[in-house]
Protein backbone atom coordinates (compact mmCIF):
# COMPACT_ATOMS: atom_id res chain seq x y z
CA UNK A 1 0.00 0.00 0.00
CA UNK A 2 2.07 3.46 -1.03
CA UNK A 3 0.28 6.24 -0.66
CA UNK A 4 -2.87 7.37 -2.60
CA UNK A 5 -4.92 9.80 -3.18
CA UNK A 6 -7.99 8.21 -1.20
CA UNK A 7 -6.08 7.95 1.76
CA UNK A 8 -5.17 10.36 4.54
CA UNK A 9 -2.21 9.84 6.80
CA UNK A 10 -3.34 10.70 10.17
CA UNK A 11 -1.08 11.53 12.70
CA UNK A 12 -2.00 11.61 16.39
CA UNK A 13 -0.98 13.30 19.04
CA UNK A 14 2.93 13.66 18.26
CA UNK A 15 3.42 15.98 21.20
CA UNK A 16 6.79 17.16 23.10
CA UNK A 17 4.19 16.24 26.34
CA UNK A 18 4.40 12.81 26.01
CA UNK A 19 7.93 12.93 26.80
CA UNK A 20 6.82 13.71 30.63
CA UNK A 21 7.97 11.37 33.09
CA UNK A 22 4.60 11.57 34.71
CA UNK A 23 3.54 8.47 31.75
CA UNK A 24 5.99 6.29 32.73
CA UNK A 25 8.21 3.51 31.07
CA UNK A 26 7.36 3.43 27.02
CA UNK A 27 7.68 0.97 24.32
CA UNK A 28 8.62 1.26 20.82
CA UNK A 29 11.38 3.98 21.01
CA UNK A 30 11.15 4.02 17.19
CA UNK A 31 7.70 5.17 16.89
CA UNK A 32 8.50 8.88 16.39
CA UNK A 33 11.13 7.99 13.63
CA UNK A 34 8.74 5.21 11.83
CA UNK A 35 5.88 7.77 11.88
CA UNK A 36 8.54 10.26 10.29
CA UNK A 37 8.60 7.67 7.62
CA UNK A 38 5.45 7.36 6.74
CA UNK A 39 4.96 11.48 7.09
CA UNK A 40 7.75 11.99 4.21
CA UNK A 41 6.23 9.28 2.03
CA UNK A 42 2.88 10.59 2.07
CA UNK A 43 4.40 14.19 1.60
CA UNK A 44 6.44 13.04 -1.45
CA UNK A 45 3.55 11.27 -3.17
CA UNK A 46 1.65 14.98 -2.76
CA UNK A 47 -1.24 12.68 -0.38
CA UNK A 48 -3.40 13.82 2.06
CA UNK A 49 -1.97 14.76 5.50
CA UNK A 50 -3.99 15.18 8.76
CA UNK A 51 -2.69 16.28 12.07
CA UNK A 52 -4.19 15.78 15.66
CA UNK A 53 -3.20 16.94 18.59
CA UNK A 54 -4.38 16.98 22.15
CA UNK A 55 -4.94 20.01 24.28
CA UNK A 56 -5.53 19.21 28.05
CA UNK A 57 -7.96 21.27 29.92
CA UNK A 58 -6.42 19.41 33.09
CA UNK A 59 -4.36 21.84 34.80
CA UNK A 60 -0.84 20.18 35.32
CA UNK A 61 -1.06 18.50 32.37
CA UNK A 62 2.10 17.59 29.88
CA UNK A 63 -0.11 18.28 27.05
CA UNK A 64 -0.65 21.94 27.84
CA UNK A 65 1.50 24.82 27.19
CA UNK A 66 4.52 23.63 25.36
CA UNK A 67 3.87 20.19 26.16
CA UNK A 68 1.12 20.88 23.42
CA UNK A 69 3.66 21.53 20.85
CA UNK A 70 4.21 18.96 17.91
CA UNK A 71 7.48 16.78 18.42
CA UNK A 72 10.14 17.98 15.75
CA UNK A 73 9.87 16.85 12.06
CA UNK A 74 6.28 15.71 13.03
CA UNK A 75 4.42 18.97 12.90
CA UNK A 76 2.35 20.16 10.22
CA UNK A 77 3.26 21.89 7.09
CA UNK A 78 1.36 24.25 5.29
CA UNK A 79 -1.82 23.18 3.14
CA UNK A 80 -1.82 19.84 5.95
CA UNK A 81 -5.03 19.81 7.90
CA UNK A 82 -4.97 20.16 11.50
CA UNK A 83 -7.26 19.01 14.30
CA UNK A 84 -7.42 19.99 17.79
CA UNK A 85 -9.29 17.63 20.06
CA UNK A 86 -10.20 17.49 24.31
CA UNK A 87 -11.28 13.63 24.30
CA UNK A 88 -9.91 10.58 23.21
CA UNK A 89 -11.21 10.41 19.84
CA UNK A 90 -9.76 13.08 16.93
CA UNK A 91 -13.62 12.71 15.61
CA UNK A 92 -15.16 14.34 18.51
CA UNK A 93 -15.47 18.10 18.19
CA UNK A 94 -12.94 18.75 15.80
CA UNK A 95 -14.80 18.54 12.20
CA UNK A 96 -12.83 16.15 11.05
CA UNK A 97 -15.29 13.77 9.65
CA UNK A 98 -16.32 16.31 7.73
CA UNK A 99 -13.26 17.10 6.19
CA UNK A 100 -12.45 13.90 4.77
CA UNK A 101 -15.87 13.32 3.66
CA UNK A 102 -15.35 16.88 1.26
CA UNK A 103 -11.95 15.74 0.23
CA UNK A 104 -13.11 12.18 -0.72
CA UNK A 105 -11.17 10.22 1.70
CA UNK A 106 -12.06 7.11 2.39
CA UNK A 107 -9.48 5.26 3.97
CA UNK A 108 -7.01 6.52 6.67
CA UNK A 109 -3.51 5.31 7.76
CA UNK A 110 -2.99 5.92 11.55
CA UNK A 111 0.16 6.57 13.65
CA UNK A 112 0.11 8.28 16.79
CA UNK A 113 0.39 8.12 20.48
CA UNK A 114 -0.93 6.58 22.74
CA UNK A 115 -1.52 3.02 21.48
CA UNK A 116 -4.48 2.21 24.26
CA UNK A 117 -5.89 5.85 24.21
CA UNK A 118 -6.31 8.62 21.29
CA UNK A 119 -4.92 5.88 18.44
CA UNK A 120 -7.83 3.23 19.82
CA UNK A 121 -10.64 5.41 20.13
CA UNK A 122 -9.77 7.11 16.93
CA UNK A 123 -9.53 3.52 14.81
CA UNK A 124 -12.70 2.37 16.45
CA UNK A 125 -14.65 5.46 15.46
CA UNK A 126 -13.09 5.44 11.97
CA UNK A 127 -13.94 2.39 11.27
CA UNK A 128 -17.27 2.89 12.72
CA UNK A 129 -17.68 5.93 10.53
CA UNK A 130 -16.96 3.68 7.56
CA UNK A 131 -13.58 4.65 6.81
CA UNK A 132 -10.99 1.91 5.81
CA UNK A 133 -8.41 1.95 8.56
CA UNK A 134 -4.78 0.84 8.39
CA UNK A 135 -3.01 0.88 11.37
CA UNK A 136 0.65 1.67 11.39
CA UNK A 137 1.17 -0.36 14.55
CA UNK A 138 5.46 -0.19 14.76
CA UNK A 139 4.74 4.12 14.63
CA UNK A 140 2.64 3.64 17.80
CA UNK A 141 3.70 3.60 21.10
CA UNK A 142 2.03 3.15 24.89
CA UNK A 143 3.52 3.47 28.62
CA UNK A 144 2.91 1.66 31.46
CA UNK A 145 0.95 3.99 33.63
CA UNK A 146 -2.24 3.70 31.58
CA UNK A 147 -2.79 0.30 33.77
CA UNK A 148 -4.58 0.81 36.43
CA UNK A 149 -4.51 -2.67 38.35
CA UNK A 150 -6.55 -1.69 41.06
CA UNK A 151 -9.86 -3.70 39.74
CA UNK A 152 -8.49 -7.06 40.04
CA UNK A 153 -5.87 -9.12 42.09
CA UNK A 154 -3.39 -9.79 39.58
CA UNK A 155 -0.17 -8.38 38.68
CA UNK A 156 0.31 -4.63 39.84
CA UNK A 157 1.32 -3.36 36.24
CA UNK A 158 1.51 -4.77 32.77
CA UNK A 159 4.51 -3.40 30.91
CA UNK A 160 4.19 -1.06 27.84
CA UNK A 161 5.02 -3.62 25.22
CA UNK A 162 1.88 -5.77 26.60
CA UNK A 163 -0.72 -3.08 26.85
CA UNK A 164 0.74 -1.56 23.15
CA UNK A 165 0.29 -5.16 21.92
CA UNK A 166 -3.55 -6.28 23.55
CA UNK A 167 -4.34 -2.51 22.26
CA UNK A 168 -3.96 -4.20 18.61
CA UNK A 169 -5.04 -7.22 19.02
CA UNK A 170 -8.20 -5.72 20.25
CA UNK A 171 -8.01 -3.86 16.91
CA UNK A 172 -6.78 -5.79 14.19
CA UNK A 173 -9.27 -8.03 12.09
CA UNK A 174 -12.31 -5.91 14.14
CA UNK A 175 -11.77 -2.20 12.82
CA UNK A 176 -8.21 -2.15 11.16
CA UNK A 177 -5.67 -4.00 9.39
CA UNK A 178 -2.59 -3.40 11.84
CA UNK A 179 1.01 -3.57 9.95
CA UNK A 180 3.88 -2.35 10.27
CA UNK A 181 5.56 0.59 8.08
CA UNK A 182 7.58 -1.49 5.81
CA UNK A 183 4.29 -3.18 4.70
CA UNK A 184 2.49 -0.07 4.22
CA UNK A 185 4.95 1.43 2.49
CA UNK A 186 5.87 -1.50 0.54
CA UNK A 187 9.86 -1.32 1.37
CA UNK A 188 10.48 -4.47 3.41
């Protein structure tokens, strides 16, 4: 699958906040640099771009104030669409929906952070929606704070690489074809 002109790259939630301690340990130390991949493909082939980001109304929160700020070589660009969202999902509030619809794009590659969070509500609802979702699963990442143990008596924390991976498997075959960059962009 290279980029066409049906299909929007949506990236979500590429923000300098995520780099906070406060999330804990992280998996996939690559995804910023796989997502960059996909960003200069879809960029070269002249393809439809689409940023989200997240901005907290949490006081404290690493996505507010320059913590809201796109990581570098992952911002947008000009003539790239960008979304600003409060919620989980990049669909809620933000017109988005709307703006694929008028640009006639009906599938959607997905990158972004975090894995179990903004990137899962966003598939579901995509898919949902009726889009055709690909999910660039190796330019996705999660951290282990977003367990919260507390409901059950087993171990007190999965690690990031687990809760990354169930996050898919939830996914895949239900709302999304999950692969990695190589396959999407056809290079390995």
């Amino acid at each position: 699958m290279k980029p066409e002109q049906n299909t929007a790259l949506l990236l979500i939630d590429f923000q300098k906040g995520f780099s906070a301690p406060v999330w804990g340990a992280r998996n996939n130390p690559d995804a910023e640099a796989n997502a960059a991949r996909l960003l200069a493909a879809w960029r070269a082939a002249g393809a439809a771009v689409v940023h989200v980001r997240h901005l907290s109304r949490d006081a404290g929160s690493p996505l507010t104030g320059a913590g809201a700020d796109w990581i570098e070589g992952l911002g947008p660009q000009d003539g790239e669409a960008v979304f600003e969202k409060q919620v989980n999902s990049a669909f809620i509030g933000t017109g988005l929906q709307d703006w694929l619809r008028v640009h006639d794009l009906d599938a959607l590659v997905i990158a972004g952070l975090t894995t179990p969070h903004c990137v899962s509500t966003t598939c579901r609802m995509a898919a949902n929606l009726g889009f055709q979702v690909t999910l660039a699963h190796d330019a996705c990442a999660a951290f282990t704070s977003n367990a919260d143990t507390s409901w059950h008596t087993g171990p007190p924390t999965f690690s990031a690489a687990q809760i990354h991976d169930m996050a898919i498997a939830h996914l895949h075959g239900e709302f999304l074809d999950a692969k990695p960059v190589s396959a999407i962009l056809c290079d390995g």
